[in-house]
C-alpha atoms as a PDB file:
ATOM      1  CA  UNK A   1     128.628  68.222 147.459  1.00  0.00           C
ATOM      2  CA  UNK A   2     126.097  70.987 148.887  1.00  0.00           C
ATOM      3  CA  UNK A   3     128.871  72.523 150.211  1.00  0.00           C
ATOM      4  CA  UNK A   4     130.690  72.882 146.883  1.00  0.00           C
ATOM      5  CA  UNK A   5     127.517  73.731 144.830  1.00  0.00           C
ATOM      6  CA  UNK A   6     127.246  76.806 147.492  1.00  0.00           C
ATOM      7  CA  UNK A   7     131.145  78.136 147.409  1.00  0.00           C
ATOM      8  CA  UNK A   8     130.386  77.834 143.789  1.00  0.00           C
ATOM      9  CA  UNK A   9     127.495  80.214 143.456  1.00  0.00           C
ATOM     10  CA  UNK A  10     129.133  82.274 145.236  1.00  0.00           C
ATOM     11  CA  UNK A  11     132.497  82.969 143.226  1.00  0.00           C
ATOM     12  CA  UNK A  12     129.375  83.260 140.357  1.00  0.00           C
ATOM     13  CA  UNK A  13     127.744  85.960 142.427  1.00  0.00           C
ATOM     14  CA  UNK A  14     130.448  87.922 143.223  1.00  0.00           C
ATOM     15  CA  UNK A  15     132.111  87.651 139.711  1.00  0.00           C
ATOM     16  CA  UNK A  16     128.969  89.277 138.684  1.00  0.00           C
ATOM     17  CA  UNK A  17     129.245  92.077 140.720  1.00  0.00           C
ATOM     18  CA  UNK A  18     132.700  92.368 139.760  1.00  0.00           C
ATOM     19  CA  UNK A  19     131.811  92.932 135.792  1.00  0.00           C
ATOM     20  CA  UNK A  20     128.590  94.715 137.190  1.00  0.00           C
ATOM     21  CA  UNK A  21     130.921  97.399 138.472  1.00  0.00           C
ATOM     22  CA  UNK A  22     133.686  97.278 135.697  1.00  0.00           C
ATOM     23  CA  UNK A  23     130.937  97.572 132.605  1.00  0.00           C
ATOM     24  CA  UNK A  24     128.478 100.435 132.784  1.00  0.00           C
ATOM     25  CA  UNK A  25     125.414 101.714 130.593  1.00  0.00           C
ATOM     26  CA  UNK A  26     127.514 104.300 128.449  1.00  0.00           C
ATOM     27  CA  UNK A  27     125.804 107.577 128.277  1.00  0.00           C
ATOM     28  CA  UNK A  28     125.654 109.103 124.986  1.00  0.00           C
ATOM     29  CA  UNK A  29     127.608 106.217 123.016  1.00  0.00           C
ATOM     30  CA  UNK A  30     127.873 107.789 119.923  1.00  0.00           C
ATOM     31  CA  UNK A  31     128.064 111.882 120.745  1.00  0.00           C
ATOM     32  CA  UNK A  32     131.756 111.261 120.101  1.00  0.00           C
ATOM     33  CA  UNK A  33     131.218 110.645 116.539  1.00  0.00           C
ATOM     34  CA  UNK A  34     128.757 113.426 115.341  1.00  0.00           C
ATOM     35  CA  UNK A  35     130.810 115.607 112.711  1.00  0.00           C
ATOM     36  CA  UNK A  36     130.499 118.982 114.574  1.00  0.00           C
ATOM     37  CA  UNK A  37     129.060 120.144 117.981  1.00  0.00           C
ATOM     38  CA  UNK A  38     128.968 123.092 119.904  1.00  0.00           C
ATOM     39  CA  UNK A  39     129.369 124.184 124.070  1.00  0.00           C
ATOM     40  CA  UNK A  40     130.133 127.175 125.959  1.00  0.00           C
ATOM     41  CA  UNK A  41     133.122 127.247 128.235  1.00  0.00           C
ATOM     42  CA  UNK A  42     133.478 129.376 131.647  1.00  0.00           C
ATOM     43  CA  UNK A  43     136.123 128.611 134.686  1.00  0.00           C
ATOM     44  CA  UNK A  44     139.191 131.056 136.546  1.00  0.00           C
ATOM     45  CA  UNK A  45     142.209 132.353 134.997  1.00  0.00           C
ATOM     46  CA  UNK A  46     145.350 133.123 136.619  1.00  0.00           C
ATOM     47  CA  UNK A  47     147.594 135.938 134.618  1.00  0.00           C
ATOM     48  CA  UNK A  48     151.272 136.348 134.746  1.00  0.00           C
ATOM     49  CA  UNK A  49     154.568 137.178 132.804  1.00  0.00           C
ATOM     50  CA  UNK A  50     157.935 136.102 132.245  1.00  0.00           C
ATOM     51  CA  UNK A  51     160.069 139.443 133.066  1.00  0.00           C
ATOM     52  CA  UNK A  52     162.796 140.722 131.476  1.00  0.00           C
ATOM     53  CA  UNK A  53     164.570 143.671 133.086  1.00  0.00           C
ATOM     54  CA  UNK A  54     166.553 146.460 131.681  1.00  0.00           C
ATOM     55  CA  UNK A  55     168.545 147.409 134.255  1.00  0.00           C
ATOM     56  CA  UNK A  56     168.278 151.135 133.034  1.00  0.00           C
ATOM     57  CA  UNK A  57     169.539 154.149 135.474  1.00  0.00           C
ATOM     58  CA  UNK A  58     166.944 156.428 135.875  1.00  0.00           C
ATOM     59  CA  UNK A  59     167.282 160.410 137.371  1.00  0.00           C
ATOM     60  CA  UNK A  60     168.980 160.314 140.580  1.00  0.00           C
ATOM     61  CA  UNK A  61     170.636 157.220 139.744  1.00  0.00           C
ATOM     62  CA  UNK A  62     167.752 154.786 140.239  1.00  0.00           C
ATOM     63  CA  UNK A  63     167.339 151.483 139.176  1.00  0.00           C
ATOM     64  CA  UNK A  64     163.962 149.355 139.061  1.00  0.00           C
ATOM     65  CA  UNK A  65     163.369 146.161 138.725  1.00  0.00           C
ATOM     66  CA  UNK A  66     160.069 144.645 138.427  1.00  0.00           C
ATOM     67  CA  UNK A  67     158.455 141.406 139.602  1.00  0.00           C
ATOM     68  CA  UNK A  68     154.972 139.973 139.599  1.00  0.00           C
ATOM     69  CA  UNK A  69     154.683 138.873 143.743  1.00  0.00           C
ATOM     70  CA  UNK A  70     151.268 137.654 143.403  1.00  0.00           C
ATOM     71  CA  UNK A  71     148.103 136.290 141.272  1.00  0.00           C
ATOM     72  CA  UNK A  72     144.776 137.478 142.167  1.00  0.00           C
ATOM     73  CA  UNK A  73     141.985 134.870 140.118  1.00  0.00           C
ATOM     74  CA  UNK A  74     139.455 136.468 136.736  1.00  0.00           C
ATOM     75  CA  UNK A  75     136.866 134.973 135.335  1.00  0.00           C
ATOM     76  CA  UNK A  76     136.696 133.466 131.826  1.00  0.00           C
ATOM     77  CA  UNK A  77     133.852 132.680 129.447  1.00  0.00           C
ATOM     78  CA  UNK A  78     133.833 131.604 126.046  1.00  0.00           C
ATOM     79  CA  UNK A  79     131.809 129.443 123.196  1.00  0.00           C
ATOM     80  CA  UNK A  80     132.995 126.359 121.831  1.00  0.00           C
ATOM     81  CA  UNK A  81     133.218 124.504 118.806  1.00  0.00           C
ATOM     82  CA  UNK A  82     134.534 121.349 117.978  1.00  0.00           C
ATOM     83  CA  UNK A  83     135.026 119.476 114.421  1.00  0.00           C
ATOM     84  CA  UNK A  84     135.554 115.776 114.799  1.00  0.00           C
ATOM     85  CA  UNK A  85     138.654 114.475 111.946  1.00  0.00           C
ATOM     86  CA  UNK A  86     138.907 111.076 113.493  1.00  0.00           C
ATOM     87  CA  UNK A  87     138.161 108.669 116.736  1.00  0.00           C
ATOM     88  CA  UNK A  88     140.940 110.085 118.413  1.00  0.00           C
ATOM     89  CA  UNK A  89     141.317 113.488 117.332  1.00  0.00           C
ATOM     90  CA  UNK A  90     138.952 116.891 117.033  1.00  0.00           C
ATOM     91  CA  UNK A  91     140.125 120.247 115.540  1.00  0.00           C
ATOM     92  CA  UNK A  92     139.008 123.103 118.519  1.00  0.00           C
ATOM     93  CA  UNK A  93     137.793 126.747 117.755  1.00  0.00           C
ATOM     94  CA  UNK A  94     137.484 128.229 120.974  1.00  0.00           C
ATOM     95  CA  UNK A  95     137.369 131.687 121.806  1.00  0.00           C
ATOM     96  CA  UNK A  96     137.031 133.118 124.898  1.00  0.00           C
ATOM     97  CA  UNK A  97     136.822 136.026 127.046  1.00  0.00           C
ATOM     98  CA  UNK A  98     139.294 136.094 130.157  1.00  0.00           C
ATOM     99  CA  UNK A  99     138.996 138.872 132.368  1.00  0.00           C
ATOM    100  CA  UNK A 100     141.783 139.431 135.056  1.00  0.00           C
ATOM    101  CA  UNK A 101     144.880 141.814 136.292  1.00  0.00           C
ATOM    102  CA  UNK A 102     148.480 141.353 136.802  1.00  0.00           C
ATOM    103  CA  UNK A 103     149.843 143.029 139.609  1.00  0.00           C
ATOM    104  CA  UNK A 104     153.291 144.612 139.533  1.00  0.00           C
ATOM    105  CA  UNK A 105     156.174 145.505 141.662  1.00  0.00           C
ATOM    106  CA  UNK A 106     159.009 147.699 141.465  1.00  0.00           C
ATOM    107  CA  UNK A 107     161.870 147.746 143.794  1.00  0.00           C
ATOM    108  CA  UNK A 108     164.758 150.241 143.267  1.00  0.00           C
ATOM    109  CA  UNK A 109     168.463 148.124 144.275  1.00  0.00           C
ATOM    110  CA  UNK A 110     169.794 150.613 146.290  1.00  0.00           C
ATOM    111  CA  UNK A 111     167.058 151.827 148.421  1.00  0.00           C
ATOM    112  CA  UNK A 112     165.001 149.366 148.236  1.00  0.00           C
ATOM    113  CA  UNK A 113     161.987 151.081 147.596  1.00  0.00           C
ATOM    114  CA  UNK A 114     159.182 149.998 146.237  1.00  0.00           C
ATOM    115  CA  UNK A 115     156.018 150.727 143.702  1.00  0.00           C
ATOM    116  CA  UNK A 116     153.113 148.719 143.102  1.00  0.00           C
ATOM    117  CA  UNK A 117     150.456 148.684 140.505  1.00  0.00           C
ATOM    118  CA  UNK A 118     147.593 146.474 138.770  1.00  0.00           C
ATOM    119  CA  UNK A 119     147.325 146.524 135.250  1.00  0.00           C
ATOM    120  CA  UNK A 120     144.090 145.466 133.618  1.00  0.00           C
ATOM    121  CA  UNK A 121     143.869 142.896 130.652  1.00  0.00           C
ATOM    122  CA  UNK A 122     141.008 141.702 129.640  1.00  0.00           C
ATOM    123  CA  UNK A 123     141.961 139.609 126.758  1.00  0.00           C
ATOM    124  CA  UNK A 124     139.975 137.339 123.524  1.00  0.00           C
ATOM    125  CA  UNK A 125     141.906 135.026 122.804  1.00  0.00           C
ATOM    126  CA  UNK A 126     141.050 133.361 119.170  1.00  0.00           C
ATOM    127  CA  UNK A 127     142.628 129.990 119.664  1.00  0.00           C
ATOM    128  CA  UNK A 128     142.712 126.785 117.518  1.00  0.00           C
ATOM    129  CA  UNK A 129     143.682 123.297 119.401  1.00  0.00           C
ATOM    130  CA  UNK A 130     143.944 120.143 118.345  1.00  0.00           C
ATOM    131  CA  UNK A 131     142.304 117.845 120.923  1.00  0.00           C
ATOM    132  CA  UNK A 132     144.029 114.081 121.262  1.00  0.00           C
ATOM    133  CA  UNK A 133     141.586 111.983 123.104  1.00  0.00           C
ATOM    134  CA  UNK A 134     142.249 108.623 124.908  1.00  0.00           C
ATOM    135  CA  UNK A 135     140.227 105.047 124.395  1.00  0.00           C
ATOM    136  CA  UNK A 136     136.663 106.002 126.574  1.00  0.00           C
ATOM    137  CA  UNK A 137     136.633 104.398 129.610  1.00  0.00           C
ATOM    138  CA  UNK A 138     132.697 103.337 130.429  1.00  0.00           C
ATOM    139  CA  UNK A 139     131.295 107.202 130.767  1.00  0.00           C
ATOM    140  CA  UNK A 140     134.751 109.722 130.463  1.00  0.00           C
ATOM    141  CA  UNK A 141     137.650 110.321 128.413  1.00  0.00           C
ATOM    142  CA  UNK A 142     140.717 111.750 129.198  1.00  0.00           C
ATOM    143  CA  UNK A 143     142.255 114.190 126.707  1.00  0.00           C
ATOM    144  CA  UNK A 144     145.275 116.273 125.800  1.00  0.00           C
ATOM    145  CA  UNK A 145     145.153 119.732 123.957  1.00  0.00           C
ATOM    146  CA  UNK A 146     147.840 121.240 122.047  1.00  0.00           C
ATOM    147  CA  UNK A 147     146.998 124.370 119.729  1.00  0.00           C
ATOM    148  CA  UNK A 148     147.933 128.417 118.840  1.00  0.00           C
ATOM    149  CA  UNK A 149     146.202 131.460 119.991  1.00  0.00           C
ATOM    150  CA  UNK A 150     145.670 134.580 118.603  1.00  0.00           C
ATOM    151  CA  UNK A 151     144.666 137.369 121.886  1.00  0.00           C
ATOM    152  CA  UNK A 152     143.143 140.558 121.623  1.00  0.00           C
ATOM    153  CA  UNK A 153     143.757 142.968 124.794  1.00  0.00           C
ATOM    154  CA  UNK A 154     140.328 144.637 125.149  1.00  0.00           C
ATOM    155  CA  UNK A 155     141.015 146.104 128.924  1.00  0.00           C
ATOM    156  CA  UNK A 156     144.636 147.356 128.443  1.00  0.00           C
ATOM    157  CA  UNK A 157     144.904 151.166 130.352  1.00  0.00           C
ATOM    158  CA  UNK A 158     146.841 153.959 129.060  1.00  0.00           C
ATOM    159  CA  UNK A 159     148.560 156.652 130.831  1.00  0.00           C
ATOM    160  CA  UNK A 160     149.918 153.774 134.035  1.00  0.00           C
ATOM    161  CA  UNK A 161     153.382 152.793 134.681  1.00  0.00           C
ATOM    162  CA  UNK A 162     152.835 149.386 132.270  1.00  0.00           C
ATOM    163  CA  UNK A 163     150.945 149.757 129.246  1.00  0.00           C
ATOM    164  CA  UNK A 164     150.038 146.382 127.260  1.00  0.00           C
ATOM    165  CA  UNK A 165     150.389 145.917 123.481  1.00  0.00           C
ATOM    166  CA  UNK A 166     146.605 145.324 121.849  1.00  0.00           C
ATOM    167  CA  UNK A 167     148.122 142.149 120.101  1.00  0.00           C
ATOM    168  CA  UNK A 168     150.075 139.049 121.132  1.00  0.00           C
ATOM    169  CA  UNK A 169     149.983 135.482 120.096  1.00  0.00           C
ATOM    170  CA  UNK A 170     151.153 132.003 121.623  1.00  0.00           C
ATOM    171  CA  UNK A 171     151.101 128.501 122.509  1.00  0.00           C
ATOM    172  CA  UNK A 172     148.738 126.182 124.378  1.00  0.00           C
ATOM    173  CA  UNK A 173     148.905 122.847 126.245  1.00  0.00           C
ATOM    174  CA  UNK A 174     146.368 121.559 128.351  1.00  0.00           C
ATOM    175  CA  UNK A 175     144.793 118.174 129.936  1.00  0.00           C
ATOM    176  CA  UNK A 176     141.571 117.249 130.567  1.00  0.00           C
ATOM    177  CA  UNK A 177     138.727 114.876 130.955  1.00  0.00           C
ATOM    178  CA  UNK A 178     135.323 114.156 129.229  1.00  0.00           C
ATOM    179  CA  UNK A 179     132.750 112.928 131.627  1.00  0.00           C
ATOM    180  CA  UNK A 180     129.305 111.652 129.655  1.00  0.00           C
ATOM    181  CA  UNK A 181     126.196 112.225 131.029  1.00  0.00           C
ATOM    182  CA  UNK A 182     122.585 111.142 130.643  1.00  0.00           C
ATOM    183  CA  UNK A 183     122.017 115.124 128.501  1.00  0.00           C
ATOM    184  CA  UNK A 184     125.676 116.890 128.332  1.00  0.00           C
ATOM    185  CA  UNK A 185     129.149 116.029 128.132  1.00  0.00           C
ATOM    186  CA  UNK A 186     131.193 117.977 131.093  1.00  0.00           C
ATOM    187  CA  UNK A 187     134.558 118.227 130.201  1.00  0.00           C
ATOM    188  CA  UNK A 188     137.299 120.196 133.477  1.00  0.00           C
ATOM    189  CA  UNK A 189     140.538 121.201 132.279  1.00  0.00           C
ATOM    190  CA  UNK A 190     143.392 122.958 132.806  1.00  0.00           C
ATOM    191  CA  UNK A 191     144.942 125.148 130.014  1.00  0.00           C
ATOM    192  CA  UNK A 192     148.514 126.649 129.684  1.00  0.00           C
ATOM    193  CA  UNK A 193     149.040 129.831 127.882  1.00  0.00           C
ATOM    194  CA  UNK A 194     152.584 130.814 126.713  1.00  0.00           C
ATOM    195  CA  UNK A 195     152.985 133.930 124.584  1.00  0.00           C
ATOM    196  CA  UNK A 196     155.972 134.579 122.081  1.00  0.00           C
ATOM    197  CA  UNK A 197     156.434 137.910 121.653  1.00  0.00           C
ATOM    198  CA  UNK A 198     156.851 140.898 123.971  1.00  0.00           C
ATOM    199  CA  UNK A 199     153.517 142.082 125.362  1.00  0.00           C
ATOM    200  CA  UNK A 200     154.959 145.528 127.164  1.00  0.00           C
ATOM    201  CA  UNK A 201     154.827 148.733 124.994  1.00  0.00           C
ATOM    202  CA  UNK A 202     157.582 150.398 125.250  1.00  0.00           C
ATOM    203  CA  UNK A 203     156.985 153.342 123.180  1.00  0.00           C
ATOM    204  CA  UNK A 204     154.977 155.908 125.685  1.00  0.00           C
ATOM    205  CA  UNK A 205     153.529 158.824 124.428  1.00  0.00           C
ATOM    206  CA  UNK A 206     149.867 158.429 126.437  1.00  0.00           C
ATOM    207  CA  UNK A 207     152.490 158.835 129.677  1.00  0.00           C
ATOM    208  CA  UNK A 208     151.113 162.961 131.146  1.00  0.00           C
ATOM    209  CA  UNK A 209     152.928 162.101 134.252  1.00  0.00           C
ATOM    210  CA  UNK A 210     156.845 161.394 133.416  1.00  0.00           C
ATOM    211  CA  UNK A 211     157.647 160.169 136.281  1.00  0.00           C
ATOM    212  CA  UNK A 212     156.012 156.968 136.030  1.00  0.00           C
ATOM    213  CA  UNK A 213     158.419 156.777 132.703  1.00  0.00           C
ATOM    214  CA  UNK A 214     161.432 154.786 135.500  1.00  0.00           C
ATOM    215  CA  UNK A 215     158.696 152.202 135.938  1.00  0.00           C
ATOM    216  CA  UNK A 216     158.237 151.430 132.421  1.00  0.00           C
ATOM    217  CA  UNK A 217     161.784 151.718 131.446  1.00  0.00           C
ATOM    218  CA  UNK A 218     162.744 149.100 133.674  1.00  0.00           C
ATOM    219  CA  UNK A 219     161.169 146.500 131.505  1.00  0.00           C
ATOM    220  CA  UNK A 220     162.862 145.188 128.814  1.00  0.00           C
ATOM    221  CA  UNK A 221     160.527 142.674 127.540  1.00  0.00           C
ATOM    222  CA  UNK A 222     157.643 141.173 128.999  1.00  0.00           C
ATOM    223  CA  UNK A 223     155.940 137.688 127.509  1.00  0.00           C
ATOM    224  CA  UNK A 224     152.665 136.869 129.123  1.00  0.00           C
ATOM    225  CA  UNK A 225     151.597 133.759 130.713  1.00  0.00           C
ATOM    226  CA  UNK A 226     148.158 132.417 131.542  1.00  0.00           C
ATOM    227  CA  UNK A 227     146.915 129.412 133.575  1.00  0.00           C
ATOM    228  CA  UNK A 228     143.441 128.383 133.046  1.00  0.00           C
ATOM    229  CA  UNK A 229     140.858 126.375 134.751  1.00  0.00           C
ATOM    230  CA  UNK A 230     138.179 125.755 132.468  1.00  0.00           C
ATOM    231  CA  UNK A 231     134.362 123.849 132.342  1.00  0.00           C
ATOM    232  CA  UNK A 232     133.659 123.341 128.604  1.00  0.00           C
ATOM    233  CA  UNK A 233     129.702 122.071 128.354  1.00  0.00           C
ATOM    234  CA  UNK A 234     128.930 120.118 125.317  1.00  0.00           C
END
């Protein structure tokens, strides 16, 4: 009898440190249901773009084409504001500031010779997501985003062999997590920028030395791309 009455407390004992582990204090158990609040955001970007190329013969029957090889990391800050429309869903203003470079290269097909050069974009992006949320788990939250942007290139440099447009506009997607603390909500993610139009002016009158005219020529459209890993702190 002692001997049951023992394996019996402890199944009890260790079935309470099973639900001690499984159910935690919540922090902040009702943040998620305020009407509007407000963070900042700041984390890495990674630029790119999707290439098109011309195929154009230049003087001296050249052709270029032109590849992106490589991603060097910028820096992005931002504010954020969020506007709560149901348990599982918040509309998402949150513009940003992503500074960063793309760096080009040109090889010509025949010689194979080859041009590089970095091309500055600093860009503030306007965008609106919609943020789909999943049940909270004790103190975090996983998340999807899904949304538009609006991007303003601040940084673009005339008179180089690619010249950015001042305006472009596109798509985001992104995943994420809300973790709940005792004070603030930290919330990692990692955003996916797609733009839809063609980012690469074409139309060069800043160009004083023509021969960098090849290099620009060989592009026939250029759409940017963007990968983002981003704190937001609410």
């Amino acid at each position: 009898m002692k001997k049951k009455l023992y394996i019996l407390f402890l199944l009890l004992g260790i079935s309470h440190f099973l639900v001690a582990q499984t159910r935690k204090v919540k922090h902040q158990p009702y943040g998620d249901q305020k009407l509007y609040h407000f963070g900042i955001s700041v984390g890495l970007n990674f630029q790119d773009m999707i290439i098109t190329n011309s195929g154009k013969i230049a003087n001296g029957n050249e052709t270029w084409f032109a590849t992106i090889p490589d991603y060097s990391p910028g820096f992005s800050v931002g504010l954020l504001s969020d506007l709560y429309l149901n348990p599982f869903m918040n509309l998402r203003f949150n513009p940003m500031l992503h500074f960063g470079d793309k760096s080009f290269e040109f090889v010509e097909q025949n010689t194979n010779k080859r041009f590089k050069v970095s091309s500055r974009s600093n860009y503030l992006t306007l965008p609106l997501d919609l943020k789909i949320r999943s049940v909270r788990l004790n103190n975090y939250r996983p998340y999807v985003i899904v949304g538009t942007y609006v991007a303003l290139d601040l940084g673009r440099q005339p008179d180089q062999a690619v010249y950015m447009k001042s305006l472009d506009c596109g798509l985001t997607i992104g995943i994420g997590c809300d973790f709940y603390l005792p004070i603030i909500k930290v919330a990692p993610e990692i955003r996916f920028s797609f733009g839809l139009r063609d980012a690469v002016e074409h139309n060069r009158p800043d160009l004083t030395d023509l021969r960098l005219l090849k290099y620009s020529d060989a592009i026939s459209q250029g759409k940017s791309r963007m990968i983002s890993i981003i704190f937001n702190f609410e």
